[in-house]
C-alpha atoms as a PDB file:
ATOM      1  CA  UNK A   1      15.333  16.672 -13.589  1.00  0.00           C
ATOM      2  CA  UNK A   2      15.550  13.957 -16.372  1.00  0.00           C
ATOM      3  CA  UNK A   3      14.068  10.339 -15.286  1.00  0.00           C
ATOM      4  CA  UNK A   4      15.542   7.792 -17.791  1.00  0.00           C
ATOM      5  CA  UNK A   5      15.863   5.012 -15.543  1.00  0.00           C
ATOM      6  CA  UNK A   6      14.862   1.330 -16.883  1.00  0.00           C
ATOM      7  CA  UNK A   7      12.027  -0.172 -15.308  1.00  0.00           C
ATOM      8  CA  UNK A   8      14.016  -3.667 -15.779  1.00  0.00           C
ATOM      9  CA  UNK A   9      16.398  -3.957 -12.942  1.00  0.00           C
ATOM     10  CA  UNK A  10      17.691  -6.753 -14.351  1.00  0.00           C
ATOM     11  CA  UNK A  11      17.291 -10.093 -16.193  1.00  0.00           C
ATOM     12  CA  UNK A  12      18.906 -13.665 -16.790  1.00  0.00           C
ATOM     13  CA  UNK A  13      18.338 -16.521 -18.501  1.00  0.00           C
ATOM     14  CA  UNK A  14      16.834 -20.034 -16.667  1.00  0.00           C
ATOM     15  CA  UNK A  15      16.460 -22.810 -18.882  1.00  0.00           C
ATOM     16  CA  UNK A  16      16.054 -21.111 -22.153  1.00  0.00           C
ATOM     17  CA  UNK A  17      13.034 -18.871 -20.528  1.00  0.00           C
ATOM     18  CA  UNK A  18      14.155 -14.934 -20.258  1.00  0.00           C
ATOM     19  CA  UNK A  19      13.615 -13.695 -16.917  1.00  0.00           C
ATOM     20  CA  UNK A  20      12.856 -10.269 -16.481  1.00  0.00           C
ATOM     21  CA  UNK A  21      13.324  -8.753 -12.757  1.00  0.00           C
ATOM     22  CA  UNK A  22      11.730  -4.907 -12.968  1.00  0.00           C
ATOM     23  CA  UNK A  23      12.260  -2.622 -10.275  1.00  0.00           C
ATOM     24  CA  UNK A  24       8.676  -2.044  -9.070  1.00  0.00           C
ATOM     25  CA  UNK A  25       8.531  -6.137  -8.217  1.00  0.00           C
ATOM     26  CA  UNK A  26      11.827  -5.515  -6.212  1.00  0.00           C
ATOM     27  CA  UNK A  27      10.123  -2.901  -4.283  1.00  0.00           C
ATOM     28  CA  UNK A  28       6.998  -4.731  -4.115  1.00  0.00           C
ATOM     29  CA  UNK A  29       9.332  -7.435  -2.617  1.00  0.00           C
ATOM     30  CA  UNK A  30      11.169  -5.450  -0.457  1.00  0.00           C
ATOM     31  CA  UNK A  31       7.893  -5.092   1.701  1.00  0.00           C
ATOM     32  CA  UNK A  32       7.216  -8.459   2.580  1.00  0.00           C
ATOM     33  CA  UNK A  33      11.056  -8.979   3.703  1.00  0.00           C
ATOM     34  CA  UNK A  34      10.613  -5.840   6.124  1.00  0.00           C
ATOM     35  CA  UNK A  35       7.518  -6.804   7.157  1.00  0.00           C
ATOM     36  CA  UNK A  36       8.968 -10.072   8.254  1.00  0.00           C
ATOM     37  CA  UNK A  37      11.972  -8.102  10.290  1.00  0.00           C
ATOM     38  CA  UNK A  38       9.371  -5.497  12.129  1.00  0.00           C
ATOM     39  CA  UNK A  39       7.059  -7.958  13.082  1.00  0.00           C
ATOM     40  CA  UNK A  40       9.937 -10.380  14.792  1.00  0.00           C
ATOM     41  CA  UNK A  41      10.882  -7.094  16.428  1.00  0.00           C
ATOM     42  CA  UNK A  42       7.113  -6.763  17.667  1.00  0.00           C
ATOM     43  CA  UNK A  43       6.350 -10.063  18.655  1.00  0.00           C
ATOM     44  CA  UNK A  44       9.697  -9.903  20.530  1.00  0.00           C
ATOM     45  CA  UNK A  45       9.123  -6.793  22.456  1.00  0.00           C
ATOM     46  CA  UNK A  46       5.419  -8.316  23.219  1.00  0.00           C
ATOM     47  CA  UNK A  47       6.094 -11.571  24.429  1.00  0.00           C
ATOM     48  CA  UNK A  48       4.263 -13.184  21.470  1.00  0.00           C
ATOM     49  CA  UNK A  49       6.024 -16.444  19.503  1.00  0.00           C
ATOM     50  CA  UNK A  50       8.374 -15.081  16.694  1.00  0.00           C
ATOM     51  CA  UNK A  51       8.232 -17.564  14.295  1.00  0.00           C
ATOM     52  CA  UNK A  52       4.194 -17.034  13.936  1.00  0.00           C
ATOM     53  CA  UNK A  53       5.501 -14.116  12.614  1.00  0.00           C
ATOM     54  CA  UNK A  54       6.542 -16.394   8.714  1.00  0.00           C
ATOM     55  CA  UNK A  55       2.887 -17.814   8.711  1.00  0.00           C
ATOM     56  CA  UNK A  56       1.342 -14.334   9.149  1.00  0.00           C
ATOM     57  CA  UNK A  57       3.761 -12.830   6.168  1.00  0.00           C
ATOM     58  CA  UNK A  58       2.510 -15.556   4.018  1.00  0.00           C
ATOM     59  CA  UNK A  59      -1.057 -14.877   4.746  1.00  0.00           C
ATOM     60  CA  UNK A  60      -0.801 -11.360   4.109  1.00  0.00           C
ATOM     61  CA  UNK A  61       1.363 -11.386   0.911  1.00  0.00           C
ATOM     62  CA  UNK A  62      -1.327 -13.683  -0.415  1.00  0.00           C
ATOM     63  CA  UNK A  63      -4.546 -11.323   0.706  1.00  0.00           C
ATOM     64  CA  UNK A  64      -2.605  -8.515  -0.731  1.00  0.00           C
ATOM     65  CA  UNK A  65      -1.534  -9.667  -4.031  1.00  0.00           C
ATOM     66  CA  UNK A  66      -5.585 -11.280  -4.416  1.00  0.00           C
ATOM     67  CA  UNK A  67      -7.316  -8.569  -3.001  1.00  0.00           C
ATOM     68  CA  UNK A  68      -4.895  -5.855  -4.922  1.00  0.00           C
ATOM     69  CA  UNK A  69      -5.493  -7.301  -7.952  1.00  0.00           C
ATOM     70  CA  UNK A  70      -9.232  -8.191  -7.303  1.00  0.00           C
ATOM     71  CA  UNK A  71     -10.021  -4.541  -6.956  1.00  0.00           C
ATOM     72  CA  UNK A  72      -8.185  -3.251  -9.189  1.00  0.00           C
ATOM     73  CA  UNK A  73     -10.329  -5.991 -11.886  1.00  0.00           C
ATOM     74  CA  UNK A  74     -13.647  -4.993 -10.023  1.00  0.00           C
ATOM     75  CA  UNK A  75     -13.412  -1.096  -9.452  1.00  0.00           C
ATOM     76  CA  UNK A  76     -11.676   0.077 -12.461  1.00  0.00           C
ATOM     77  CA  UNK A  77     -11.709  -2.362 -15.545  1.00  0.00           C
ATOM     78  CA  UNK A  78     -14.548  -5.034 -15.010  1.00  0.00           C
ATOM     79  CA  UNK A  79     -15.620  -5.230 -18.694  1.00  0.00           C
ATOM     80  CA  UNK A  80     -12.269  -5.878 -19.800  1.00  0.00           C
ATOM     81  CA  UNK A  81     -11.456  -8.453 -17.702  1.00  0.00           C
ATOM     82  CA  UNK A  82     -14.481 -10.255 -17.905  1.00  0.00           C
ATOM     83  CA  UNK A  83     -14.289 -10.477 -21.612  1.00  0.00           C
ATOM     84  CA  UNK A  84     -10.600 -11.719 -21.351  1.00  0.00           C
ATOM     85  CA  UNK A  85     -10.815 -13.868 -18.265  1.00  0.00           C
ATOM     86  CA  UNK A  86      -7.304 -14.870 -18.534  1.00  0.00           C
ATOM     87  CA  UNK A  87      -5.461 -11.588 -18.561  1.00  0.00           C
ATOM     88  CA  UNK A  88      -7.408 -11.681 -14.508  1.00  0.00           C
ATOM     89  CA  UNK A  89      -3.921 -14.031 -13.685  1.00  0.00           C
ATOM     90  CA  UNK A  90      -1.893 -11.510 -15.753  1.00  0.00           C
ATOM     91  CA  UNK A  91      -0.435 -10.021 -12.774  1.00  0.00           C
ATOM     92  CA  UNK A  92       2.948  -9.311 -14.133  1.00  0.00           C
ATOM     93  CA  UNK A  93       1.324  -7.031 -16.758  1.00  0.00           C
ATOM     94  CA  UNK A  94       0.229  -4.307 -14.277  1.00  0.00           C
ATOM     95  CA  UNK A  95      -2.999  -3.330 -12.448  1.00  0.00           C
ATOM     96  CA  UNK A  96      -3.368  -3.877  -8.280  1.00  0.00           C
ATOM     97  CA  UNK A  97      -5.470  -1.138  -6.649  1.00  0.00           C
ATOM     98  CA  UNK A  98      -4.747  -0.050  -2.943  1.00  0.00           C
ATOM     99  CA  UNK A  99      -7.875  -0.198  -1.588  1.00  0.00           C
ATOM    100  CA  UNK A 100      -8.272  -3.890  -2.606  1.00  0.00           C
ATOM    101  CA  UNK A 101      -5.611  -4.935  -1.254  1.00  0.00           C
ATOM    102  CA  UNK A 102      -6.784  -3.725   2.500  1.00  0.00           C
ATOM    103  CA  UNK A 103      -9.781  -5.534   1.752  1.00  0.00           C
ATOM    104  CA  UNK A 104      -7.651  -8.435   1.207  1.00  0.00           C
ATOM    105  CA  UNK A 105      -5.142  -7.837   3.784  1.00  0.00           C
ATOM    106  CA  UNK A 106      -7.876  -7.784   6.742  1.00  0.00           C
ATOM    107  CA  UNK A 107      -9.216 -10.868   5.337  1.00  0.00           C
ATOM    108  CA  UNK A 108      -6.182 -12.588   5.229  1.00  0.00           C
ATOM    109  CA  UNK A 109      -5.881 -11.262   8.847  1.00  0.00           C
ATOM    110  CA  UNK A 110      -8.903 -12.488  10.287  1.00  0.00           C
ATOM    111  CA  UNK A 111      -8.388 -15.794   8.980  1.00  0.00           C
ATOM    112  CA  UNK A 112      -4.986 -15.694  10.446  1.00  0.00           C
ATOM    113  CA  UNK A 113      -5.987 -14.508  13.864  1.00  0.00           C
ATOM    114  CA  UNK A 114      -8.877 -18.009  13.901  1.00  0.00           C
ATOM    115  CA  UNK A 115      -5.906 -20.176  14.294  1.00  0.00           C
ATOM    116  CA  UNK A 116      -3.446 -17.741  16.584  1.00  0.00           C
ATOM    117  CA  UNK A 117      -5.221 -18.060  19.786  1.00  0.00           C
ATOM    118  CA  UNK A 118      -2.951 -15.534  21.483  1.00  0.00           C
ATOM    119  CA  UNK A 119      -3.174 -12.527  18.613  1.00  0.00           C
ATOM    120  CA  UNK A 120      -6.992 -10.944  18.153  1.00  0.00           C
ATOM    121  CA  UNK A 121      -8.022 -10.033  15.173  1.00  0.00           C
ATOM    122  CA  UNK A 122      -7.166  -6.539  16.188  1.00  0.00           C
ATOM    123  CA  UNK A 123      -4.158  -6.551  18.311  1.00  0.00           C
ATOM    124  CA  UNK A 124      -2.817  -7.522  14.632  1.00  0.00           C
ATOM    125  CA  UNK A 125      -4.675  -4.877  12.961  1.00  0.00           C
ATOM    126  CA  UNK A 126      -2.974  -2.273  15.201  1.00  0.00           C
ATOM    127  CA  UNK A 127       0.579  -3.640  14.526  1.00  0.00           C
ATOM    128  CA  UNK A 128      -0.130  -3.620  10.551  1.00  0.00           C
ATOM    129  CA  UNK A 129      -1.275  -0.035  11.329  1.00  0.00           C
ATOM    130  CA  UNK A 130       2.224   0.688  12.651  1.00  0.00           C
ATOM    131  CA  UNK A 131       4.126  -1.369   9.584  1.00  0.00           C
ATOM    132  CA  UNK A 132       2.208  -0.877   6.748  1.00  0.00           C
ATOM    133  CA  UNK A 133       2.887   2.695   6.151  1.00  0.00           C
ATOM    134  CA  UNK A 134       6.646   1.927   5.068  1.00  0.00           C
ATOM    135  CA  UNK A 135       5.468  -0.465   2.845  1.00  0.00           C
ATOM    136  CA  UNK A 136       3.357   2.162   0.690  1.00  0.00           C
ATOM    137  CA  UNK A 137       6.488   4.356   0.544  1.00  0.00           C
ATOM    138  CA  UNK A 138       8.558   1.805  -0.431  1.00  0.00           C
ATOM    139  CA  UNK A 139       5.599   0.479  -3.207  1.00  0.00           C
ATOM    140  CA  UNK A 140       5.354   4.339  -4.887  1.00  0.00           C
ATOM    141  CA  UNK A 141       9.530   4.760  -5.087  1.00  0.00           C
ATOM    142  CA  UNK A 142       8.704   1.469  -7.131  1.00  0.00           C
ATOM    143  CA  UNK A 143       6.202   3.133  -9.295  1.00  0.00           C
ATOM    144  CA  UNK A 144       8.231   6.174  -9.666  1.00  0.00           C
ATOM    145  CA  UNK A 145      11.165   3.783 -11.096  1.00  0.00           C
ATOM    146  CA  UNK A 146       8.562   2.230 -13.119  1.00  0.00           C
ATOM    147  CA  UNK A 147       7.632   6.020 -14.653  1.00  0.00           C
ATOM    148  CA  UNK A 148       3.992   5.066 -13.814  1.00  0.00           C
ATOM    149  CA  UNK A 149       1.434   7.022 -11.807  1.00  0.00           C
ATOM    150  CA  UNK A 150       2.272  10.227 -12.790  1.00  0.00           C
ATOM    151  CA  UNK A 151       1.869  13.890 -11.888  1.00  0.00           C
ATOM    152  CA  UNK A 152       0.188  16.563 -13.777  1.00  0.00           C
ATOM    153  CA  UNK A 153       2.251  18.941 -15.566  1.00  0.00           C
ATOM    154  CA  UNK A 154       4.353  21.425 -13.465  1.00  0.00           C
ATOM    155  CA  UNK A 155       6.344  24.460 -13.903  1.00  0.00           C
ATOM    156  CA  UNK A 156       8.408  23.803 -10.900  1.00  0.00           C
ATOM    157  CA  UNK A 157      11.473  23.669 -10.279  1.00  0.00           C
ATOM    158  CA  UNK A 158      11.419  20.224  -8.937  1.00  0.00           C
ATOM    159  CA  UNK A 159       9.147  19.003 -11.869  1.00  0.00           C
ATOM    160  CA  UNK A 160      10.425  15.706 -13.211  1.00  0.00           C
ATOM    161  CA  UNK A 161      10.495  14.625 -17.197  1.00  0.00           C
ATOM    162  CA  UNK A 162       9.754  11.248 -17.423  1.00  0.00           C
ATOM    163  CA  UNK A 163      11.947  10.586 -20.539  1.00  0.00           C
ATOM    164  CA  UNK A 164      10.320   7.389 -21.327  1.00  0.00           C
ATOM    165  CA  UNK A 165       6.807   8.546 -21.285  1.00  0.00           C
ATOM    166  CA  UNK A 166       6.719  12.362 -22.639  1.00  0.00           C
ATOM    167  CA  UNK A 167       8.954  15.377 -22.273  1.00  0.00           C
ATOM    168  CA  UNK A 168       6.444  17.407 -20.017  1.00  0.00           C
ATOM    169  CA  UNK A 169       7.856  18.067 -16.640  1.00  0.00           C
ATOM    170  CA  UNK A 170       5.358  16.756 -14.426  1.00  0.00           C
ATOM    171  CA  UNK A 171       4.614  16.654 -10.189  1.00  0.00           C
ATOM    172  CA  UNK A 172       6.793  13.459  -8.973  1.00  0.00           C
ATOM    173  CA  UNK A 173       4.064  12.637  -7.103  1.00  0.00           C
ATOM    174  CA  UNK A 174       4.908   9.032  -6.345  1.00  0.00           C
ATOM    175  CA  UNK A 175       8.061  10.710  -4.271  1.00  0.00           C
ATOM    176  CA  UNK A 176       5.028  13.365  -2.441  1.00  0.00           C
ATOM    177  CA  UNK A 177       3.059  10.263  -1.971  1.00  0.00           C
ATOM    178  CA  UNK A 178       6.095   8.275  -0.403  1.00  0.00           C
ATOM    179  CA  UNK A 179       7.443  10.620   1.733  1.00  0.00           C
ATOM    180  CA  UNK A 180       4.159  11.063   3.079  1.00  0.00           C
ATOM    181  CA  UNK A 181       4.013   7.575   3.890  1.00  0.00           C
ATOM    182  CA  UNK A 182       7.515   7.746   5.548  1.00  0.00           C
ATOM    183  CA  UNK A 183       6.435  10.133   7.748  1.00  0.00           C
ATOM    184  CA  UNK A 184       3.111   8.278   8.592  1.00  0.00           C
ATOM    185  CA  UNK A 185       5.383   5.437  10.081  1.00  0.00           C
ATOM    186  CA  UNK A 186       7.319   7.238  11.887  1.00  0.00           C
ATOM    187  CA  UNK A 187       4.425   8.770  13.647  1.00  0.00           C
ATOM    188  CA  UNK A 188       3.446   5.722  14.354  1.00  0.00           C
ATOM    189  CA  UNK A 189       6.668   3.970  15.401  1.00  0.00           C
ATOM    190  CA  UNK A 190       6.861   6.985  17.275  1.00  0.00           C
ATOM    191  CA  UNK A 191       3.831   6.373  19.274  1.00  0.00           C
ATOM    192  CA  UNK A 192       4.623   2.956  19.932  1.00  0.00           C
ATOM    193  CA  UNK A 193       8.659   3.078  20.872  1.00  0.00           C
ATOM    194  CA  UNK A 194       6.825   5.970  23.618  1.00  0.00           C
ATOM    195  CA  UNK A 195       4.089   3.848  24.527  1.00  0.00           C
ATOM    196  CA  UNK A 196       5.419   0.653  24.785  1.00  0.00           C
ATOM    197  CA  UNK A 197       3.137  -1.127  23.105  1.00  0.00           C
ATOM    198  CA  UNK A 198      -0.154  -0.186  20.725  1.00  0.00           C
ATOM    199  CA  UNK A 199      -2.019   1.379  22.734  1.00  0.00           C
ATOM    200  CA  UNK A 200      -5.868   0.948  23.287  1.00  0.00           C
ATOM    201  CA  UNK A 201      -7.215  -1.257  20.543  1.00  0.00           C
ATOM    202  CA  UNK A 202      -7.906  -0.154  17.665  1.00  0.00           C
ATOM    203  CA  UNK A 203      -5.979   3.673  17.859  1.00  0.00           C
ATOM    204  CA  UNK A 204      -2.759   2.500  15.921  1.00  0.00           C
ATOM    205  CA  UNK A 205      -5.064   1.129  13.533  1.00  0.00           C
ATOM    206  CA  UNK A 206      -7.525   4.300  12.888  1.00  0.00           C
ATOM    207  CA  UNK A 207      -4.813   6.273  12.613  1.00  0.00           C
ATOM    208  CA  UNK A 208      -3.360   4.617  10.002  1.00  0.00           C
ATOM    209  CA  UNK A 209      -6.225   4.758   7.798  1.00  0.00           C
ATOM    210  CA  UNK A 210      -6.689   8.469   8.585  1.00  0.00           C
ATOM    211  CA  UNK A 211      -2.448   9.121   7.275  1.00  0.00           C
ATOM    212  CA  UNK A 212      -2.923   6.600   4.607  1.00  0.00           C
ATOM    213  CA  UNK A 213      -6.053   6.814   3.122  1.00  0.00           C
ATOM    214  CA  UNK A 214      -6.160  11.167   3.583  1.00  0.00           C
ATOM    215  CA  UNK A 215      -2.743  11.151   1.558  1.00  0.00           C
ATOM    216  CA  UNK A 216      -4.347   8.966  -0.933  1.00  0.00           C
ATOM    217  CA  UNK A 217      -7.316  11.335  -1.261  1.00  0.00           C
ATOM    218  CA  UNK A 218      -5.098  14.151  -1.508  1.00  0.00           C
ATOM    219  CA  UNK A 219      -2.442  13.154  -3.624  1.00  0.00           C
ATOM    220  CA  UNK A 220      -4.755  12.508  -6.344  1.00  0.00           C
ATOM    221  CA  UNK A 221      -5.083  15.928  -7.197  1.00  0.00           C
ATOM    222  CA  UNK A 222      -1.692  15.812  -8.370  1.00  0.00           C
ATOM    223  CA  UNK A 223      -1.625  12.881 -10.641  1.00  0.00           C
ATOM    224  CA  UNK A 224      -2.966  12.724 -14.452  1.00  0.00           C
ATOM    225  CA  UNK A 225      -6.459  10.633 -14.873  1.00  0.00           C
ATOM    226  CA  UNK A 226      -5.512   6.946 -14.408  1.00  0.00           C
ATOM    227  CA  UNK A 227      -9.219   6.171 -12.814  1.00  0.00           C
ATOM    228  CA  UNK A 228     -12.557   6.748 -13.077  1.00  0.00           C
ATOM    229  CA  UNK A 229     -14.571   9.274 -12.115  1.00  0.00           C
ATOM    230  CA  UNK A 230     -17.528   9.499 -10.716  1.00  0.00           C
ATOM    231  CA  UNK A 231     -20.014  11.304 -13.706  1.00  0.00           C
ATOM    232  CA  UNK A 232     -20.735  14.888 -11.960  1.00  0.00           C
ATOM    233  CA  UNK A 233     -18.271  15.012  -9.862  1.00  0.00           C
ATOM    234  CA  UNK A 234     -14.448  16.458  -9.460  1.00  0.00           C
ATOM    235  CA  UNK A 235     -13.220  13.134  -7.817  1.00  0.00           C
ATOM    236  CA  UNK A 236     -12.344   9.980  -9.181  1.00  0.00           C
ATOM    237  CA  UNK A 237     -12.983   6.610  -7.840  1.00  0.00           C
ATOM    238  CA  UNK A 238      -9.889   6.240  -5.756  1.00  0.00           C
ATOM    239  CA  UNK A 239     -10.853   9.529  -3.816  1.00  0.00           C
ATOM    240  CA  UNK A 240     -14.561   8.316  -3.139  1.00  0.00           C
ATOM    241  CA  UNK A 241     -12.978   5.249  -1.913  1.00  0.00           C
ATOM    242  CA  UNK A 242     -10.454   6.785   0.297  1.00  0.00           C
ATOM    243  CA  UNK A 243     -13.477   8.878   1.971  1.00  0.00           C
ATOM    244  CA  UNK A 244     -15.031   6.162   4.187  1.00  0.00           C
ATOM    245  CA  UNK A 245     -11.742   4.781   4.946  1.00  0.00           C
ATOM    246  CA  UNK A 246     -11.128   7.912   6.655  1.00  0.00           C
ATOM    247  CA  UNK A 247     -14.136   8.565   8.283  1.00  0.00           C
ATOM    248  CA  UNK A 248     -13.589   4.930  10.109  1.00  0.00           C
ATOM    249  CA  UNK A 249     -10.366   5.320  10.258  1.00  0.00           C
ATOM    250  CA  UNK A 250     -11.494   8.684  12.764  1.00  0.00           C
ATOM    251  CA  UNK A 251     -14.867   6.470  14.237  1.00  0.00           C
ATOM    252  CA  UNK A 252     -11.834   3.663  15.475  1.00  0.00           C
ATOM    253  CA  UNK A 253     -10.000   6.808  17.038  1.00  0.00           C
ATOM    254  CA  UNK A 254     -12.777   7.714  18.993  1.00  0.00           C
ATOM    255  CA  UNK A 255     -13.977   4.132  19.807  1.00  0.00           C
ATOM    256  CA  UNK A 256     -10.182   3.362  21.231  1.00  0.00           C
ATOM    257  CA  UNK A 257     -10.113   7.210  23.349  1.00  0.00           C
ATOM    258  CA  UNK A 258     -13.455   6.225  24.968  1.00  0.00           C
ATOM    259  CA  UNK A 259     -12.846   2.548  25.779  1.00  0.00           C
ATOM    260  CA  UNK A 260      -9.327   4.401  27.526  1.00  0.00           C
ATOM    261  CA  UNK A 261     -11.425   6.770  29.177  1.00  0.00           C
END
């Protein structure tokens, strides 16, 4: 298969300033507007006010496009940035890393759940476990649209040349990466539709970091270096990263089975 798709969606003119619309920012998009729809559907089903549901969108996409792009400036490029402190606001140009943008995410939650007096800090936490899986499908068909993040080389049949990078056939491992995320959420929808509600605290959210982060750790063995590795070792940042996630992701399982014990 032959990718030759345009990053640029499309683009229009506003007041003699080119606007460029790429596909990635439409899937990055796409998340928040989702988000907004599962969450009314949540807060619905549990009794909880809908319309907190557009102040807790707003804090999130605003941890996740700081804390995205914080990491990525602080675990994978610090020198550069620091010695061109603008290109930190450069957003458009590329560069948000994953793990940041958890970081930023909880934060954004926690300062949420101060002013929601009926939605813990965790009851949230568990209902972002159940939503944000779709979201990282939906963010890595962006990069694969974008021809970024790619695979190693393959000899498969399924291998994809990205004709606007190289003519090496090459893992699509933004569609692995997605699909694994697709089925991640409907695990947990799953789960939740059964349960009728989240479950003890904390197990929706564990188990999301256990799908998420695992696939991230895995995955990476498919795609060409695009981080740094740790010196003497076969993993790269991204994979050290993802290994703590996990292992709390599996200590907040545990916590949540004996607390329902």
């Amino acid at each position: 298969m032959v990718w030759d798709i345009s990053p640029i969606a499309f683009s229009f003119s506003l007041w003699d300033h080119l606007i460029v619309i790429r596909w990635y920012g439409l899937f990055f998009a796409s998340t928040f507007v989702y988000g907004i729809f599962i969450f009314r559907y949540i807060f619905g089903r549990e009794g909880r006010p809908k319309d907190d549901v557009y102040d807790l969108v707003l804090y999130v996409i605003g941890g996740t496009v700081v804390g995205a792009r914080l990491g990525h400036i602080l675990l994978y490029n610090p020198q550069y940035y620091f010695s061109q402190p603008a290109k930190i606001f450069a957003v458009w140009e590329g560069g948000l890393a994953s793990h940041g943008a958890v970081v930023g995410i909880l934060t954004a939650v926690w300062l949420y759940s101060r002013l929601a007096t009926d939605q813990s800090f965790i009851w949230i936490c568990d209902r972002i476990g159940l939503a944000v899986p779709l979201s990282g499908c939906l963010i890595r068909i962006g990069n694969f649209f974008n021809s970024e993040i790619l695979g190693t080389p393959t000899s498969l049949p399924w291998g994809v040349v990205f004709a606007r990078v190289d003519p090496v056939p090459r893992h699509p491992v933004q569609l692995y990466e997605a699909l694994c995320y697709l089925v991640a959420f409907l695990f947990q929808f799953r789960y939740y539709l059964q349960r009728g509600n989240a479950g003890p605290d904390g197990y929706l959210f564990g188990r999301f970091f256990i799908f998420v982060f695992g696939t991230r750790f895995f995955m990476e063995f498919f795609k060409e270096e695009q981080a740094v590795y740790i010196t003497g070792t076969a993993l790269n940042l991204g994979q050290w990263l993802s290994i703590p996630a996990v292992l709390f992701g599996f200590y907040l399982v545990w916590r949540a089975k004996c607390q329902n014990a």
